[in-house]
N, C-alpha and C. Protein backbone atom coordinates (compact mmCIF):
# COMPACT_ATOMS: atom_id res chain seq x y z
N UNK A 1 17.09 -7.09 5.01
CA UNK A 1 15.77 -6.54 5.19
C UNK A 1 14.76 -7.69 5.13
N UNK A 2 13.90 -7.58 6.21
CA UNK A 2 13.15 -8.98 6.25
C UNK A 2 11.70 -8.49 5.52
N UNK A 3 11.24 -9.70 4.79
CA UNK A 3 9.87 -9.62 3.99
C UNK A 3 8.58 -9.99 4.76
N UNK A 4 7.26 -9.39 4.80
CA UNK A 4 6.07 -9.37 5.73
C UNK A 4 5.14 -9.79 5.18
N UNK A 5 4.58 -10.77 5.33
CA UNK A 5 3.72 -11.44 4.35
C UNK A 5 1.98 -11.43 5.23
N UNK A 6 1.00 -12.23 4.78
CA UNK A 6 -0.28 -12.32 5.42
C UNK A 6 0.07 -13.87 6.71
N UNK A 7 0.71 -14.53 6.34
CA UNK A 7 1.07 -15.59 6.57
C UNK A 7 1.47 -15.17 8.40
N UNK A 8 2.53 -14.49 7.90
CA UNK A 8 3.47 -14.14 9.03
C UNK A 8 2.82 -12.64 10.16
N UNK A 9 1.93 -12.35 9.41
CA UNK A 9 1.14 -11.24 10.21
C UNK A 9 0.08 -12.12 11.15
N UNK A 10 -0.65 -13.28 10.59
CA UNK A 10 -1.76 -13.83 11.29
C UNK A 10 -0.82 -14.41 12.12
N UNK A 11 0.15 -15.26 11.71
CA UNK A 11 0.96 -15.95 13.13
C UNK A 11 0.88 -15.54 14.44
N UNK A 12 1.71 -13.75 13.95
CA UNK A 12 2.46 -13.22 15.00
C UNK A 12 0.75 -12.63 15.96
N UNK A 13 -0.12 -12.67 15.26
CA UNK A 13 -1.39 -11.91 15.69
C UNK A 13 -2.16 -12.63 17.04
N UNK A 14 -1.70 -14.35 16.04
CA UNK A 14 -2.40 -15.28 16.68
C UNK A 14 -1.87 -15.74 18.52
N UNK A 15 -0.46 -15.52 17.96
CA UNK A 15 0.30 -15.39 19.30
C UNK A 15 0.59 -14.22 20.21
N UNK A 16 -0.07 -13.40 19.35
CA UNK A 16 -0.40 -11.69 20.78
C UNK A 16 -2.19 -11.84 21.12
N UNK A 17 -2.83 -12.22 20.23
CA UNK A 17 -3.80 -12.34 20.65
C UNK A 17 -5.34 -13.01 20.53
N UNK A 18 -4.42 -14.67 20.25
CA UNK A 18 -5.01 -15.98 20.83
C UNK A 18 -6.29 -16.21 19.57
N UNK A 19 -6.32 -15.30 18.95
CA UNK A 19 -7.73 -15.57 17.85
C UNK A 19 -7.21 -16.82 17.16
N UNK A 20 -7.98 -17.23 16.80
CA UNK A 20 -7.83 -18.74 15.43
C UNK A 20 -7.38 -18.41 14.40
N UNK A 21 -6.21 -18.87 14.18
CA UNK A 21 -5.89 -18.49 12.36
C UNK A 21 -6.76 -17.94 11.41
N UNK A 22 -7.74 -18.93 11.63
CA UNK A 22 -9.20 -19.22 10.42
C UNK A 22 -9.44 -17.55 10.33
N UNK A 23 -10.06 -17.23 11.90
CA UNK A 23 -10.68 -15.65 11.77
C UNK A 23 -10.01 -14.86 11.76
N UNK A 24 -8.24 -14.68 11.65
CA UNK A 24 -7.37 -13.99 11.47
C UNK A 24 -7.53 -13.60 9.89
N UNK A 25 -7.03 -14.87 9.33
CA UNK A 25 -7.14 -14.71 7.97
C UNK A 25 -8.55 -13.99 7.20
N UNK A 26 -9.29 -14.30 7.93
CA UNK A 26 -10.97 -14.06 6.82
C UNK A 26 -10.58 -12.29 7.69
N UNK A 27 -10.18 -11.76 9.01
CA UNK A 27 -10.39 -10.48 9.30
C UNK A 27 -9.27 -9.92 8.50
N UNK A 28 -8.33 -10.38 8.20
CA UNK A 28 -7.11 -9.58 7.33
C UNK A 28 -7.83 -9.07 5.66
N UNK A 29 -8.27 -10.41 5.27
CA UNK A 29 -8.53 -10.69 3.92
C UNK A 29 -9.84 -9.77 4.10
N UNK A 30 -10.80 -9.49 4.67
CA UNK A 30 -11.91 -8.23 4.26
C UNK A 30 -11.19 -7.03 4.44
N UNK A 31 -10.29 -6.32 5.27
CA UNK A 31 -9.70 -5.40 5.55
C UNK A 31 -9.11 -5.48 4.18
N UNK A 32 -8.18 -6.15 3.97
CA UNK A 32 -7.47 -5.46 2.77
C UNK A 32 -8.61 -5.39 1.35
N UNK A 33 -9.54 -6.30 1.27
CA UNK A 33 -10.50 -6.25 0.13
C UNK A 33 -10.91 -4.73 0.30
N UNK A 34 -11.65 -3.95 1.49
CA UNK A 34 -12.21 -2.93 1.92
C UNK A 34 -11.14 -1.26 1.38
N UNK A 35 -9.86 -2.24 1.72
CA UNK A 35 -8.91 -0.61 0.99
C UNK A 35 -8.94 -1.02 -0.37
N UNK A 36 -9.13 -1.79 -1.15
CA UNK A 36 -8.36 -2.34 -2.95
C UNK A 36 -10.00 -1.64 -2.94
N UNK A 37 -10.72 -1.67 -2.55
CA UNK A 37 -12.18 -1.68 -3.06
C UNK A 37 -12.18 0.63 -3.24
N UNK A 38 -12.29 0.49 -1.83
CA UNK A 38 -12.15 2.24 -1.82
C UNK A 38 -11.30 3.00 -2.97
N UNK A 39 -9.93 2.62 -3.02
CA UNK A 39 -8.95 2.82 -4.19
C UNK A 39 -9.41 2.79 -5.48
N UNK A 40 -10.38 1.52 -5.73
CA UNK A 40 -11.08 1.39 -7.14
C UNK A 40 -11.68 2.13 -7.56
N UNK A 41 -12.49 2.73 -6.57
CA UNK A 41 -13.50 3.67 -6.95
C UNK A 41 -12.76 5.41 -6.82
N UNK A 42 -11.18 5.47 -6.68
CA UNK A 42 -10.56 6.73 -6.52
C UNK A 42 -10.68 6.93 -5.66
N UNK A 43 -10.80 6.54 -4.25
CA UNK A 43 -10.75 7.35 -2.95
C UNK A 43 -9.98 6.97 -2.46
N UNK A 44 -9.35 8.02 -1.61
CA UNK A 44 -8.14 7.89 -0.47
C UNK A 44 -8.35 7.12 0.97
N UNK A 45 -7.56 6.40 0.85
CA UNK A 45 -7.87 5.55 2.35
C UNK A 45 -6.74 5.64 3.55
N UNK A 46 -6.87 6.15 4.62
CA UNK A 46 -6.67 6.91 5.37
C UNK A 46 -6.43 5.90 6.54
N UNK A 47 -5.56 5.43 6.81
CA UNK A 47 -4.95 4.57 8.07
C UNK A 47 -4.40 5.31 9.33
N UNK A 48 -5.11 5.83 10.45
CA UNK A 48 -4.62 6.87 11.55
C UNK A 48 -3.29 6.58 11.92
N UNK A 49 -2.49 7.09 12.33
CA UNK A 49 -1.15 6.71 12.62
C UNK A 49 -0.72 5.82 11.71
N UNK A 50 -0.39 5.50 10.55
CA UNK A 50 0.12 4.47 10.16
C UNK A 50 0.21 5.21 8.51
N UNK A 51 -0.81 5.67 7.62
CA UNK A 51 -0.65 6.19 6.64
C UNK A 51 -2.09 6.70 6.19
N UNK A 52 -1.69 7.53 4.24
CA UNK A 52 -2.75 7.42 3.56
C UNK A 52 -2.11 6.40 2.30
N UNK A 53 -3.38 5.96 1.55
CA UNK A 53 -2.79 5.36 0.05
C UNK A 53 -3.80 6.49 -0.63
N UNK A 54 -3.22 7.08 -1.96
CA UNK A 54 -3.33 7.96 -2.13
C UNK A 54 -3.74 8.03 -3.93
N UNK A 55 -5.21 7.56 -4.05
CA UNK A 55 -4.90 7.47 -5.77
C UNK A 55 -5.05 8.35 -6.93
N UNK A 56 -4.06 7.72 -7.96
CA UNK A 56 -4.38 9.30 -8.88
C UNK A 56 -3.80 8.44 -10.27
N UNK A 57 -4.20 9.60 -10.96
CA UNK A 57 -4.55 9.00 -12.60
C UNK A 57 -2.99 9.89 -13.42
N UNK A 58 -2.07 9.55 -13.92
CA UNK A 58 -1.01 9.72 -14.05
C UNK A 58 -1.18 11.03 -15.80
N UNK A 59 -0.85 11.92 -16.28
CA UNK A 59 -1.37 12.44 -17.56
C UNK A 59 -0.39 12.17 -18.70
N UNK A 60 -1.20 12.02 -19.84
CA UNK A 60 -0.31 11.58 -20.92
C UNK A 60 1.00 12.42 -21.03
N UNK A 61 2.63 11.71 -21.45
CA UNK A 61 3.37 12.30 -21.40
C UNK A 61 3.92 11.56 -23.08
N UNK A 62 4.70 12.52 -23.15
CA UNK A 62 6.12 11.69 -24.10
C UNK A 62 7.09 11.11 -23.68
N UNK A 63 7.50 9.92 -23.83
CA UNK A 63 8.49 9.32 -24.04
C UNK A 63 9.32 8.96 -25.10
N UNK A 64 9.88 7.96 -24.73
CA UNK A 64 11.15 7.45 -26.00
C UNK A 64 11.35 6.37 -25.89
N UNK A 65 11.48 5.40 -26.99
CA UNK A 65 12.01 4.14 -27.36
C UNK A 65 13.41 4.04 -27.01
N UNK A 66 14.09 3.45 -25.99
CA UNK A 66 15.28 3.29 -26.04
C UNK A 66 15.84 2.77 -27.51
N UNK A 67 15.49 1.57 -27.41
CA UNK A 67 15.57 0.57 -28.93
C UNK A 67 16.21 1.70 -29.91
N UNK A 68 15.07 2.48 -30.85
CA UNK A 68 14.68 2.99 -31.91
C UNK A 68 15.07 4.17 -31.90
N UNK A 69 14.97 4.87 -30.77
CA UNK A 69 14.60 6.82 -30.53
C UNK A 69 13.88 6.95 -30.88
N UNK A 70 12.67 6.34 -31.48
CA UNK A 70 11.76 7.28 -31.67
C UNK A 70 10.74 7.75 -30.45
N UNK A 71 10.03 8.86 -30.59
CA UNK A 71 9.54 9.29 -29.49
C UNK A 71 8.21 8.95 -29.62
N UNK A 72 7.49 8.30 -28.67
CA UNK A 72 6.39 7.81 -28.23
C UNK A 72 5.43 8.64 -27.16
N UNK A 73 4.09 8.13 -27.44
CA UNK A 73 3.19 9.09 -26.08
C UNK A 73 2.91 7.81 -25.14
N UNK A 74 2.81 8.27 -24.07
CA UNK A 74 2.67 7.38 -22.69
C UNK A 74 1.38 7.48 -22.42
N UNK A 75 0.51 6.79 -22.33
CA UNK A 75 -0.91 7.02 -22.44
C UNK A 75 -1.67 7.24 -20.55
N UNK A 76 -2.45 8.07 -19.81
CA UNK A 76 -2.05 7.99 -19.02
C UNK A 76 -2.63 6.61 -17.97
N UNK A 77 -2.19 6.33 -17.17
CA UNK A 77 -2.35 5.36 -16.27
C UNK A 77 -2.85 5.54 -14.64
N UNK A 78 -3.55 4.50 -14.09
CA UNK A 78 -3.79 4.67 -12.18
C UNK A 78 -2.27 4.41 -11.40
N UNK A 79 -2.09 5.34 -10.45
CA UNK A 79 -1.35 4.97 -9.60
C UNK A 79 -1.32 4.99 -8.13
N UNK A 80 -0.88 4.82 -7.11
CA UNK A 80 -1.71 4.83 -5.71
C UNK A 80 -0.30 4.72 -4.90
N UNK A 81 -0.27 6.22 -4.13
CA UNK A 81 0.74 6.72 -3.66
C UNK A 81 0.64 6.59 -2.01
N UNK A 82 1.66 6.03 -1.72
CA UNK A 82 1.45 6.12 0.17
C UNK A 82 2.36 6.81 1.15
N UNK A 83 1.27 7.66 1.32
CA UNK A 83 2.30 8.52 2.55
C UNK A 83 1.95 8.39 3.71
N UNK A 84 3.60 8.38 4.10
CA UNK A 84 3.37 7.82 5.61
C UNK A 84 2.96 9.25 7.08
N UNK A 85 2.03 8.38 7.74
CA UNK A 85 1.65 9.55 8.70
C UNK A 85 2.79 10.01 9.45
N UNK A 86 2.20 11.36 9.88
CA UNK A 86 4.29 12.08 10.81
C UNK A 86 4.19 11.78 11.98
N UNK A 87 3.53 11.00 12.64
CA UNK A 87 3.89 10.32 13.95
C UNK A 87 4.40 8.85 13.31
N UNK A 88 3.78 8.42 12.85
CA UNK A 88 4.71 7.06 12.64
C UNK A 88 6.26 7.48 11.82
N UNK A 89 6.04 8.37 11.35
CA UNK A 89 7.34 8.93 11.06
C UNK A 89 8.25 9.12 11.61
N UNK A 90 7.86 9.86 12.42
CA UNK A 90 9.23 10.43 13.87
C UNK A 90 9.55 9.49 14.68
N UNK A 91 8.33 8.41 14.64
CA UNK A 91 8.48 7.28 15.90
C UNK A 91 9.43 6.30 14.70
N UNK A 92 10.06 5.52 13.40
CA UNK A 92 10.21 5.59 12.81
C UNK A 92 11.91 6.42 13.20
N UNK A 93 12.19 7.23 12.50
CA UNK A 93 13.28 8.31 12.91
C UNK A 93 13.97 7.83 14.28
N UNK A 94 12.87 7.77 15.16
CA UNK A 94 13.66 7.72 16.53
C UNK A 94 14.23 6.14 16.97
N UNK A 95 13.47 5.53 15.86
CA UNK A 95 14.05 3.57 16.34
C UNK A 95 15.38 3.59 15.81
N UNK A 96 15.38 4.19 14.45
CA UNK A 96 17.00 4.31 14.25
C UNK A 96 18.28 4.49 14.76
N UNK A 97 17.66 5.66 15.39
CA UNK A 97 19.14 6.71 16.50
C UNK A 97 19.15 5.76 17.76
């Protein structure tokens, strides 16, 4: 399974479509600042064909100390869930077969 980095996205960008590294990078790097930013403030950010990221605040639970057993509370935490849109899905599905 191959790994996708910012590096390797501006490359491949630069060679479909001729922009300068420089403004590759500064247009990647506000785009992704623009979703971390929306997320911060709890809102869902919504990528058409491609996905949502999806954030939410997790509620206190119990757990357990492996270690010890004793039982502990999990205090709750942010988490940011991504679901993928159902056209990129099926399209997705169909590269497989």
């Amino acid at each position: 399974m191959a790994t996708i980095n910012k590096k390797i996205i501006i490359n491949k960008l630069h060679q479909k479509v001729g922009l300068s590294k420089r403004v590759l990078k500064t247009l990647i790097d506000e785009l992704l600042e623009e979703i971390k930013k929306t997320l911060e403030l709890g809102e869902e950010t919504k990528i058409v064909r491609f996905g949502n990221f999806i954030p939410y605040e997790t509620k206190k639970r119990k757990g357990r100390n492996l270690k010890n057993k004793k039982e502990v509370e999990i205090k709750p935490f942010k988490k940011i869930v991504f679901r993928v849109a159902p056209q990129f899905k099926i399209n997705l599905r169909n590269e497989k077969q």
